[in-house]
C-alpha atoms as a PDB file:
ATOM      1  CA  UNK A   1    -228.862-133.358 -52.440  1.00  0.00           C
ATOM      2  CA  UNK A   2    -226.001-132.570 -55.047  1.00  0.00           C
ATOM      3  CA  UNK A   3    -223.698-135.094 -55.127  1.00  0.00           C
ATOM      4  CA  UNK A   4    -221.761-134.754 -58.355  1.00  0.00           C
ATOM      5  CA  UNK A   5    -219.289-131.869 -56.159  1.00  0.00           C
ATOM      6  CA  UNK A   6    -218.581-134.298 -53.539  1.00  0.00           C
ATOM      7  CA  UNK A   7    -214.962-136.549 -53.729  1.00  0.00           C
ATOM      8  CA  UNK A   8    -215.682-140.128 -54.881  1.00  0.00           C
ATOM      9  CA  UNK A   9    -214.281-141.487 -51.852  1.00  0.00           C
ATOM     10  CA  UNK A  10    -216.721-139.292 -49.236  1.00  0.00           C
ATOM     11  CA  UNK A  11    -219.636-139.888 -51.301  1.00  0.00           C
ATOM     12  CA  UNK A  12    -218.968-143.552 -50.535  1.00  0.00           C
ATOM     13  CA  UNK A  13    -218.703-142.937 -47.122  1.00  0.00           C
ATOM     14  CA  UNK A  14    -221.631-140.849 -47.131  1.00  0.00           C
ATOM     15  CA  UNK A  15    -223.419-143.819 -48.574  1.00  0.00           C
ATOM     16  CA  UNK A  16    -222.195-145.870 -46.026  1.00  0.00           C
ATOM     17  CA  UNK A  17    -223.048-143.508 -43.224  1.00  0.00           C
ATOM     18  CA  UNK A  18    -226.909-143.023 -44.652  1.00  0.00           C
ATOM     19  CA  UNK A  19    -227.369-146.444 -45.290  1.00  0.00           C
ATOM     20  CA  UNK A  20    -226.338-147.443 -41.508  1.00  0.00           C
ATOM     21  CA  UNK A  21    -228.522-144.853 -39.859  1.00  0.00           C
ATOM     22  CA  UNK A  22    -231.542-145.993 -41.914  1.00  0.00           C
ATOM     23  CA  UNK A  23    -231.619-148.738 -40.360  1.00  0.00           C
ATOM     24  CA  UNK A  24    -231.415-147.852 -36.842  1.00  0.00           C
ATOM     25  CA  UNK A  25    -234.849-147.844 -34.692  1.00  0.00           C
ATOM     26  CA  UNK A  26    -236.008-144.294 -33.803  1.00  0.00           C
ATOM     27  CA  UNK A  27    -233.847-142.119 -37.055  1.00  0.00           C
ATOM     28  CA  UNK A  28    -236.169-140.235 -39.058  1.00  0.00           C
ATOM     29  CA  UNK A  29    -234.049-138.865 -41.125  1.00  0.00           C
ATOM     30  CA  UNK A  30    -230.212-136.591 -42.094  1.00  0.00           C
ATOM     31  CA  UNK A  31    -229.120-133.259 -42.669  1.00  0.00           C
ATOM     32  CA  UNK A  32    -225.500-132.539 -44.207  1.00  0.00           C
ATOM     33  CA  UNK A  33    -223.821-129.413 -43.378  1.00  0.00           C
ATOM     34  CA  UNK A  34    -220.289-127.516 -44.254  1.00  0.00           C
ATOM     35  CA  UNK A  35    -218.324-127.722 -47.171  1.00  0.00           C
ATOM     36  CA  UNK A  36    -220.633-130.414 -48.563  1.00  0.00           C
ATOM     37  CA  UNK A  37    -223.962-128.312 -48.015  1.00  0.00           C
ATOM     38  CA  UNK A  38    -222.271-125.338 -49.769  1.00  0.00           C
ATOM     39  CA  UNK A  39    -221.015-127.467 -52.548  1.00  0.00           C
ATOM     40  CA  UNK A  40    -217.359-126.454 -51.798  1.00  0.00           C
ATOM     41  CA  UNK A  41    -216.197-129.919 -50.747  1.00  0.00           C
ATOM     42  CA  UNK A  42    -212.599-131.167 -51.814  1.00  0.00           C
ATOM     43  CA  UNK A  43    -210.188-134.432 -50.753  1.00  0.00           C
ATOM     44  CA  UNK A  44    -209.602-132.741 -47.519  1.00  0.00           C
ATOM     45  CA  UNK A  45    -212.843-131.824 -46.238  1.00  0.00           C
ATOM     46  CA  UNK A  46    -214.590-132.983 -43.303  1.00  0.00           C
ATOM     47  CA  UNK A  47    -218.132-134.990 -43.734  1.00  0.00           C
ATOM     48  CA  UNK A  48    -220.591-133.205 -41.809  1.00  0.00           C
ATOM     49  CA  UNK A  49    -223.405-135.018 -40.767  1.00  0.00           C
ATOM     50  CA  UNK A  50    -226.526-134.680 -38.655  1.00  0.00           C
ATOM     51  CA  UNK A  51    -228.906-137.586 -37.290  1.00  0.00           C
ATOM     52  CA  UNK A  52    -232.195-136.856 -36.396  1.00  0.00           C
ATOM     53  CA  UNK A  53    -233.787-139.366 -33.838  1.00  0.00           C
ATOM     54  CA  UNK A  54    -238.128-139.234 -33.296  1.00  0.00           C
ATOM     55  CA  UNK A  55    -237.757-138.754 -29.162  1.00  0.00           C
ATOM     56  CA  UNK A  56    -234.800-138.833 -26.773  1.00  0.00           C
ATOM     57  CA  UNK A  57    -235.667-142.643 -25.784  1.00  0.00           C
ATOM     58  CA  UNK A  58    -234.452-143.618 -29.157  1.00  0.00           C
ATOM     59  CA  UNK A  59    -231.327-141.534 -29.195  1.00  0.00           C
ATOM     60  CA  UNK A  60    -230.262-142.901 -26.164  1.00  0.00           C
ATOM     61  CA  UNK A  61    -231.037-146.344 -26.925  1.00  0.00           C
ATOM     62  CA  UNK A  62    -228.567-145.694 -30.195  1.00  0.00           C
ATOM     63  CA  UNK A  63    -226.034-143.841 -28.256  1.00  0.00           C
ATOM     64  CA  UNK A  64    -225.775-146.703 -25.711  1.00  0.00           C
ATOM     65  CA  UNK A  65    -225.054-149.322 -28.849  1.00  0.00           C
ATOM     66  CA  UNK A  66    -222.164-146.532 -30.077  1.00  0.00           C
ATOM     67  CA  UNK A  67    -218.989-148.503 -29.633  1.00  0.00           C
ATOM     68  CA  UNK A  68    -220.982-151.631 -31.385  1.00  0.00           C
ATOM     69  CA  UNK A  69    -222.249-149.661 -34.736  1.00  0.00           C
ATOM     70  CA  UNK A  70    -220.950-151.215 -38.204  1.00  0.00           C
ATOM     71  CA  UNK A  71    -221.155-148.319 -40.471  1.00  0.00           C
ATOM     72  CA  UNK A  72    -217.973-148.473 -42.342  1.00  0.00           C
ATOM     73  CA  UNK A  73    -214.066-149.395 -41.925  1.00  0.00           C
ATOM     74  CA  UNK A  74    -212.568-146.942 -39.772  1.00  0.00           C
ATOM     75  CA  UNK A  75    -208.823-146.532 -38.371  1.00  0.00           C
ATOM     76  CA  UNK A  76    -210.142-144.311 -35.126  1.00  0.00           C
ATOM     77  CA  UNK A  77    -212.972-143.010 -33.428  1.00  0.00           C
ATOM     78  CA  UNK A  78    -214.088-141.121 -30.461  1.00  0.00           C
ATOM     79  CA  UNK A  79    -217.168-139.424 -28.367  1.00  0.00           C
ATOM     80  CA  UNK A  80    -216.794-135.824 -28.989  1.00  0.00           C
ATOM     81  CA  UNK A  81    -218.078-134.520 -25.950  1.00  0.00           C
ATOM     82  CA  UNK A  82    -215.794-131.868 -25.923  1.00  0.00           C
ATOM     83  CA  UNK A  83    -218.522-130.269 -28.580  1.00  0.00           C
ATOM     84  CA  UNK A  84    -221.446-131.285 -27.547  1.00  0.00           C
ATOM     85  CA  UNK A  85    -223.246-134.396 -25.566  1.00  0.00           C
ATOM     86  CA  UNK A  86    -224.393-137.305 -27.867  1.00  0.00           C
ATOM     87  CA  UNK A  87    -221.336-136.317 -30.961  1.00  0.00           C
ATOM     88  CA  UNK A  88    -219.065-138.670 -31.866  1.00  0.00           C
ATOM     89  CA  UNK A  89    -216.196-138.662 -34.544  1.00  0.00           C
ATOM     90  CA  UNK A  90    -215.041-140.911 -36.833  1.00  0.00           C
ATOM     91  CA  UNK A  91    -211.804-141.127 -38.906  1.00  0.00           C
ATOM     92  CA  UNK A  92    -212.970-143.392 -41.942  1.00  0.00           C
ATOM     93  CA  UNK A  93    -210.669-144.969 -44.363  1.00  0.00           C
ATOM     94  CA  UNK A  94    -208.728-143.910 -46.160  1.00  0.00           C
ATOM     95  CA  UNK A  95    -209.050-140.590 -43.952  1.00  0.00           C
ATOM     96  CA  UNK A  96    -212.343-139.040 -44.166  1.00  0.00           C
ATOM     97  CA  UNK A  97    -213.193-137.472 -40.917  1.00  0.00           C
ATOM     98  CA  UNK A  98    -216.712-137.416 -40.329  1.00  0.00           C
ATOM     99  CA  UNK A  99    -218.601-135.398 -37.743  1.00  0.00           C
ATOM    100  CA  UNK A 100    -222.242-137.342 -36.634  1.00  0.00           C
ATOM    101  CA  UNK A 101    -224.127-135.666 -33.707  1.00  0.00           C
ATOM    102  CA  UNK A 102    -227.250-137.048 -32.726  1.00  0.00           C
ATOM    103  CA  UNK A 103    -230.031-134.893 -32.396  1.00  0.00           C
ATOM    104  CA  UNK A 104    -233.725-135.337 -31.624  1.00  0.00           C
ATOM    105  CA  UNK A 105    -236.393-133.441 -34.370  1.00  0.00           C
ATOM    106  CA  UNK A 106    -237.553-131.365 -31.087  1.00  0.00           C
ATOM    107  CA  UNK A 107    -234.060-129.714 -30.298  1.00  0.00           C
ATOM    108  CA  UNK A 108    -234.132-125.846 -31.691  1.00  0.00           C
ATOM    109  CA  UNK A 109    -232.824-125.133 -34.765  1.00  0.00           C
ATOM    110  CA  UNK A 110    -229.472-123.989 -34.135  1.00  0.00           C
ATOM    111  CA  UNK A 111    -227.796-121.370 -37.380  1.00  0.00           C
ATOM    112  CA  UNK A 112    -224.311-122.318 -35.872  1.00  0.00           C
ATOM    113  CA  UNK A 113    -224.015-124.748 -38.655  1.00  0.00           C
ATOM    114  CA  UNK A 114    -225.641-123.290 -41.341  1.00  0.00           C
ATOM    115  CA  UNK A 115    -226.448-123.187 -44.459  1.00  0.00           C
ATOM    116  CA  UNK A 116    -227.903-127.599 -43.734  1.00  0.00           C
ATOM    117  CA  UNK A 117    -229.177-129.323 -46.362  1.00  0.00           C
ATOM    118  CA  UNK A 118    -231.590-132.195 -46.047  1.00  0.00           C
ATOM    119  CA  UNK A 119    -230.059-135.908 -47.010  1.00  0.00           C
ATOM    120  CA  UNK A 120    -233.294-137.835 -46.718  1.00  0.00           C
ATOM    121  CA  UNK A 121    -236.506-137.304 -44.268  1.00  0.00           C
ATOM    122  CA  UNK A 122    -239.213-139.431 -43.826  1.00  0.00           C
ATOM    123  CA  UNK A 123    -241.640-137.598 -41.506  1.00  0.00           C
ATOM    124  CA  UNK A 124    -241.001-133.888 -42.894  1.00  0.00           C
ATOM    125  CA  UNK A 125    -239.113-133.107 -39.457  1.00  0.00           C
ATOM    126  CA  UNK A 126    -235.800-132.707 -40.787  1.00  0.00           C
ATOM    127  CA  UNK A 127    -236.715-130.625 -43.768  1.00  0.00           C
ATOM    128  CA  UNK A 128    -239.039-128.174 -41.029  1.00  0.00           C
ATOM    129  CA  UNK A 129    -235.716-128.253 -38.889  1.00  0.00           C
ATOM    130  CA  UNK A 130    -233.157-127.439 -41.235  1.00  0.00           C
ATOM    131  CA  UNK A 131    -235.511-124.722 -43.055  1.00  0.00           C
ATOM    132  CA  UNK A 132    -235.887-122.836 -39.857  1.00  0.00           C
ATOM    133  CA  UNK A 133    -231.311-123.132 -38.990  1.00  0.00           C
ATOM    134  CA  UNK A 134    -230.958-122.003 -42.422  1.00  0.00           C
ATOM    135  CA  UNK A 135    -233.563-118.843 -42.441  1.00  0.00           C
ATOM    136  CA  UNK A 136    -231.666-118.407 -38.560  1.00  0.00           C
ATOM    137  CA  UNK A 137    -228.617-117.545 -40.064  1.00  0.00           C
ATOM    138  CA  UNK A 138    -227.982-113.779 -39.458  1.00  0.00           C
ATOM    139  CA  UNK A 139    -224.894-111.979 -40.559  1.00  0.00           C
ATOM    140  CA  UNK A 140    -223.699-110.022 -37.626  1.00  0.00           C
ATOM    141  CA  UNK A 141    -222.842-106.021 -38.296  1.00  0.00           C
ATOM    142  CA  UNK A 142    -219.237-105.579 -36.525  1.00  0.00           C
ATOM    143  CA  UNK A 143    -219.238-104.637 -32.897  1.00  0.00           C
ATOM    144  CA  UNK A 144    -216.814-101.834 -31.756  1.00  0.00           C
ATOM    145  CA  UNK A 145    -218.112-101.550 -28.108  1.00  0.00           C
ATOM    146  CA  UNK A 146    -215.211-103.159 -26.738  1.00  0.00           C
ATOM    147  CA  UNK A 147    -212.379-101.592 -28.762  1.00  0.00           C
ATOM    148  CA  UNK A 148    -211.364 -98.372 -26.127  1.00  0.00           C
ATOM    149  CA  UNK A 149    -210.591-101.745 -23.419  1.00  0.00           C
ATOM    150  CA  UNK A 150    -209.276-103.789 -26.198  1.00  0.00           C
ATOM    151  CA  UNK A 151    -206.878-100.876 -27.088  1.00  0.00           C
ATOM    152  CA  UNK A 152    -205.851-100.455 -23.393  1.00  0.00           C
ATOM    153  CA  UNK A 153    -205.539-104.541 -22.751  1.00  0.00           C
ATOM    154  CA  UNK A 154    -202.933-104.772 -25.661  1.00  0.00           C
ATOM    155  CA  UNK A 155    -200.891-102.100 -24.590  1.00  0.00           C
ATOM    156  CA  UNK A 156    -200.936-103.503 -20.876  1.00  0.00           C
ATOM    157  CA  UNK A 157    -200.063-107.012 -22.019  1.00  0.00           C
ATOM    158  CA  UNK A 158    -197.603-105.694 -24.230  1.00  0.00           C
ATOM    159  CA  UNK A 159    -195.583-104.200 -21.354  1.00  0.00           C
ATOM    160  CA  UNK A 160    -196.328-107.883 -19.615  1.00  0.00           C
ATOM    161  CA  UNK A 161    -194.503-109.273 -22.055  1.00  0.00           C
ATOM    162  CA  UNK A 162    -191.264-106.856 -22.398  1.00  0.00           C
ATOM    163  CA  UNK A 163    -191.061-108.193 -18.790  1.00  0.00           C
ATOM    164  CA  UNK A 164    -191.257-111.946 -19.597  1.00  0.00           C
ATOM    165  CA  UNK A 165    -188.683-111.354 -22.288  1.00  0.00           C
ATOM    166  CA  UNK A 166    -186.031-109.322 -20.056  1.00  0.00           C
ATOM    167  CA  UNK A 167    -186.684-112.660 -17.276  1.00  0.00           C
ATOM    168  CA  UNK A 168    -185.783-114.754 -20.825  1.00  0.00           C
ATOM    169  CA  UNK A 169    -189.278-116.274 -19.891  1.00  0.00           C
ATOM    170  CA  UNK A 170    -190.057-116.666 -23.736  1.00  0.00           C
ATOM    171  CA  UNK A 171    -192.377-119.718 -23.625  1.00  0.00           C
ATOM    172  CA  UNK A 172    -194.440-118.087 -21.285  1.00  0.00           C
ATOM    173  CA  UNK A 173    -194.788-115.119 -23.533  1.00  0.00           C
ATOM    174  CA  UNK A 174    -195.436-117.072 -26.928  1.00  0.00           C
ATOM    175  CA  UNK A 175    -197.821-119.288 -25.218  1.00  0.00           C
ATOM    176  CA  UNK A 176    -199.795-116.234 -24.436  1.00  0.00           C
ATOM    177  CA  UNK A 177    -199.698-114.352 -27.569  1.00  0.00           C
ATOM    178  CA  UNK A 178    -202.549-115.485 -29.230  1.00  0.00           C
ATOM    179  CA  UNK A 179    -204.129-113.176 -26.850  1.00  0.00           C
ATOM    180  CA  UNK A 180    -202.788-109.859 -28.852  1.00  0.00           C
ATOM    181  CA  UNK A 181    -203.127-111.552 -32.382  1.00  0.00           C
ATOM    182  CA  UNK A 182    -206.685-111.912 -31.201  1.00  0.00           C
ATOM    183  CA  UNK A 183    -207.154-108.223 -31.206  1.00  0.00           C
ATOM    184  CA  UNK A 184    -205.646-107.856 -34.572  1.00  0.00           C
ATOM    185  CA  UNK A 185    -207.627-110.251 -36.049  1.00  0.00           C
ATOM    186  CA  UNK A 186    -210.637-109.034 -34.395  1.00  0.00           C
ATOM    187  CA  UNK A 187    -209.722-105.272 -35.455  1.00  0.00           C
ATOM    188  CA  UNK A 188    -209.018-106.638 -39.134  1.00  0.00           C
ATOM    189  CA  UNK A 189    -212.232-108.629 -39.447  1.00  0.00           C
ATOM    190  CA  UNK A 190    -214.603-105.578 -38.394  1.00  0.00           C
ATOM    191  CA  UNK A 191    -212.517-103.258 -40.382  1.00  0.00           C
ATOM    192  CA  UNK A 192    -213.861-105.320 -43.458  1.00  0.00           C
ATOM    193  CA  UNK A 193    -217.201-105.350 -42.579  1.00  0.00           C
ATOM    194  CA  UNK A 194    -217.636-108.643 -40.732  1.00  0.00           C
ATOM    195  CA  UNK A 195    -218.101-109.422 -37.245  1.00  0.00           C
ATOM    196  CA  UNK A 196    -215.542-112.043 -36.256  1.00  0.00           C
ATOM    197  CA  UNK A 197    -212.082-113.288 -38.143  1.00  0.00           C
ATOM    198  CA  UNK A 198    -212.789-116.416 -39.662  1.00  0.00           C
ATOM    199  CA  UNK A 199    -209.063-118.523 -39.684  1.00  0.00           C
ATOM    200  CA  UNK A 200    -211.283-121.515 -42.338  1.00  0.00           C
ATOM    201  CA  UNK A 201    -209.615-120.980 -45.728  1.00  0.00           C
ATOM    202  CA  UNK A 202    -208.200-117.396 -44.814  1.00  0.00           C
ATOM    203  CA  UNK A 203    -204.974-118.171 -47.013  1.00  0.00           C
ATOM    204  CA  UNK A 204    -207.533-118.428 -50.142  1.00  0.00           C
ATOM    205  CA  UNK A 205    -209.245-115.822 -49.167  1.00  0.00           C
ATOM    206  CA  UNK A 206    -206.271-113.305 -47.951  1.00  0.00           C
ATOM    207  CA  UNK A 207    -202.598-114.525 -48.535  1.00  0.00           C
ATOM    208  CA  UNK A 208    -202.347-110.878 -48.209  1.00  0.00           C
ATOM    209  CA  UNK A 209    -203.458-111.017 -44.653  1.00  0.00           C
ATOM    210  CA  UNK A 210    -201.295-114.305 -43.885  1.00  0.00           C
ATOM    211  CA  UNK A 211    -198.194-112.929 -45.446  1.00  0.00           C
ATOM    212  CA  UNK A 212    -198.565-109.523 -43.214  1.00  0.00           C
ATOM    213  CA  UNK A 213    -199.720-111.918 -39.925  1.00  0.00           C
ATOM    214  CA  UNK A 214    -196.999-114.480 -40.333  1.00  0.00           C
ATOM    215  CA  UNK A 215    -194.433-112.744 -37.373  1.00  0.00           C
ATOM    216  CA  UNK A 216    -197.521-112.871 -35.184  1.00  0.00           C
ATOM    217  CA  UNK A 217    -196.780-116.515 -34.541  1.00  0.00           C
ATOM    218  CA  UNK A 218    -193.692-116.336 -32.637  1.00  0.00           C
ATOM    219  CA  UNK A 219    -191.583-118.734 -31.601  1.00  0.00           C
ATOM    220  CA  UNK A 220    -189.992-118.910 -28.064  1.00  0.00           C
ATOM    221  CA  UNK A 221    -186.791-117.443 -28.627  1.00  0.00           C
ATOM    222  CA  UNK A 222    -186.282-113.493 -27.962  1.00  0.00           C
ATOM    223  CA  UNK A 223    -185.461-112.587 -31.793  1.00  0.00           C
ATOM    224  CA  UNK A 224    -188.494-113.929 -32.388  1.00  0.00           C
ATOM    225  CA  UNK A 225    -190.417-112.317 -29.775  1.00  0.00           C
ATOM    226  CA  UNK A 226    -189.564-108.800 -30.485  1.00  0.00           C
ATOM    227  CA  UNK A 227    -190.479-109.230 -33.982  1.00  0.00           C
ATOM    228  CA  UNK A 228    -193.514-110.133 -33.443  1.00  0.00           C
ATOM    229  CA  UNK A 229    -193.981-106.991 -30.702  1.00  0.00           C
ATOM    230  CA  UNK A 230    -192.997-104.773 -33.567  1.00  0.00           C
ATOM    231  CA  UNK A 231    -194.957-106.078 -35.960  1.00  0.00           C
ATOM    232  CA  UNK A 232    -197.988-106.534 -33.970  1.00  0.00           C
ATOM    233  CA  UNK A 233    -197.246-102.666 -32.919  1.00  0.00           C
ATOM    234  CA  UNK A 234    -196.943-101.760 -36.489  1.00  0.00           C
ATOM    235  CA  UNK A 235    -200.182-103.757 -37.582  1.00  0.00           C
ATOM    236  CA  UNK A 236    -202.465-101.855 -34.509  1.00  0.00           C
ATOM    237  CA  UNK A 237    -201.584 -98.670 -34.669  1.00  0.00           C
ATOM    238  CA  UNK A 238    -202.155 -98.883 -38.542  1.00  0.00           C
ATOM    239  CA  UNK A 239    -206.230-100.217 -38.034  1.00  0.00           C
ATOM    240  CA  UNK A 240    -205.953 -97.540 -35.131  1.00  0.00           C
ATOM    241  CA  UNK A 241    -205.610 -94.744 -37.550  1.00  0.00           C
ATOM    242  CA  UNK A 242    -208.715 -96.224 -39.595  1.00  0.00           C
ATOM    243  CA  UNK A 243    -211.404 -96.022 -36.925  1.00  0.00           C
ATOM    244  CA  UNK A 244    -211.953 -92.365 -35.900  1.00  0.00           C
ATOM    245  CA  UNK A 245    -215.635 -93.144 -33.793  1.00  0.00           C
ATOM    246  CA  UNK A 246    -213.987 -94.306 -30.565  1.00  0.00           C
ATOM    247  CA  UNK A 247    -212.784 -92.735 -27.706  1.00  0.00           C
ATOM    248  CA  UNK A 248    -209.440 -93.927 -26.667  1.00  0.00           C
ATOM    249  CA  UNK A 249    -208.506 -93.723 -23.533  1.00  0.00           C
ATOM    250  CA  UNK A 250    -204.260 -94.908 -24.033  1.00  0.00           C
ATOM    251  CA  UNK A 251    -202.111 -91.998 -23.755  1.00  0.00           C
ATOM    252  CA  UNK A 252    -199.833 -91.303 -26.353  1.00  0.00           C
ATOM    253  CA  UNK A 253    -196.934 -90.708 -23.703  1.00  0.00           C
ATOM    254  CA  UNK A 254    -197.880 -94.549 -22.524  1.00  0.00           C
ATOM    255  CA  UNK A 255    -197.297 -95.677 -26.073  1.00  0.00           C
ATOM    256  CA  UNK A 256    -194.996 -94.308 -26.871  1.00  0.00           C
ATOM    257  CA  UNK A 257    -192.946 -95.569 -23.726  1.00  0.00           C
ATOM    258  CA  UNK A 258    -194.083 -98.697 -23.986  1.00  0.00           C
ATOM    259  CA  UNK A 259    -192.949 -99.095 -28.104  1.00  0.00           C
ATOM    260  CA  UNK A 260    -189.387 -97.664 -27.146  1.00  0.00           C
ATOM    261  CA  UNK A 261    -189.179-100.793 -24.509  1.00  0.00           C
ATOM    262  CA  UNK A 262    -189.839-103.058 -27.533  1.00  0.00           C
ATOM    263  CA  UNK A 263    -187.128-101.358 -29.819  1.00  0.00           C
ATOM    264  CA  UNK A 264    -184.893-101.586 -27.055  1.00  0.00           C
ATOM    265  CA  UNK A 265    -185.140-105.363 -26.265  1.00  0.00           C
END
């Protein structure tokens, strides 16, 4: 693989991290995925790494020795089951973080991940593996089935929260409003021709976007909330105006009532 992107310090890890799993029993060879496989890597990027094991009886044996492997100097660690079984996560000095799940050649190619780029391969698995991830990778057309019930869940959970707020139950009502900005992200995304919002890098991409989302994170104080009522008001009935192929099923009267309870908060 291309190497002359990657930071000096990762590629030293990455070394390190090859080197150890070359030498364990059963590992036929490494695939490299993210920033690094894209050649977009920078100081803060994660290492993304796969292991590829022969058969399941040599991944275990290797997961069993975990706690015991010497790959390099590290300040934390932990089993990152939370993702997947057999994934664990290291924090590397000086502060690489480095993702290694274990797989075996036989597990189906999985796009999730993609584009994967082979780091070394001794039996021709890896290469067959990552070849059929990467040519898996299909970019979804948006999906506006659900909009008519996403329009009528915002407006209902909009009027949930003017209730919270007149009860002064504001954390209750920030902790929950990822739920709206959901919608708006998901209404923004499809609007542009992709299926889901993608949050990795989106300032680069769209400080437009940030700028105009920024009141969306509220904090749990009542100024605060109504803001970001308005603004999320504001910001949906704009993309509403855009799509003109759905059948709404909101009343206008509802709305309307319900954006007069926001003003008057």
């Amino acid at each position: 693989m291309e190497s002359s992107s990657l930071p000096s310090e990762h590629r030293q890890v990455l070394d390190r991290v090859a080197a150890f799993f070359r030498g364990v029993p059963g590992v036929v060879g490494m695939s490299v995925s993210g920033s690094i496989a894209r050649g977009a890597a920078d100081e803060h990027s994660d290492l993304d790494v796969g292991v590829f094991f022969e058969d399941d009886a040599s991944r275990e044996r290797a997961w069993a020795e975990r706690w015991s492997w010497e790959i390099a100097p590290w300040f934390h660690r932990f089993d990152a089951d939370h993702v997947r079984p057999h994934f664990v996560i290291y924090l590397f000095e000086p502060g690489i973080k480095t993702d290694i799940p274990l797989n075996v050649v036989t597990d189906p190619p999985t796009s999730g991940g993609a584009p994967y780029e082979v780091l070394w391969d001794e039996t021709g698995d890896v290469t067959r593996w990552v070849e059929a991830a990467n040519a898996g990778k299909v970019d979804l057309p948006p999906d506006w089935a659900e909009a008519a019930h996403e329009d009528e869940r915002l407006w209902a959970w909009i009027y949930y929260c003017i209730l919270h707020i007149r009860r002064g139950e504001y954390y209750d009502v920030a902790s929950d409003f990822h739920m709206l900005r959901g919608i708006v992200e998901a209404w923004h995304a499809r609007l542009s021709g992709a299926a889901f919002f993608d949050v990795r890098r989106v300032h680069e991409r769209e400080p437009e976007t940030v700028g105009a989302f920024a009141d969306l994170f509220p904090r749990p104080e009542h100024d605060a909330l109504k803001r970001g009522l308005v603004k999320l008001i504001e910001l949906h009935e704009r993309q509403r105006e855009r799509i003109d192929w759905v059948e709404w099923r909101t009343s206008q009267d509802g709305r309307d009532r319900i954006k007069q309870w926001v003003e008057d908060l």
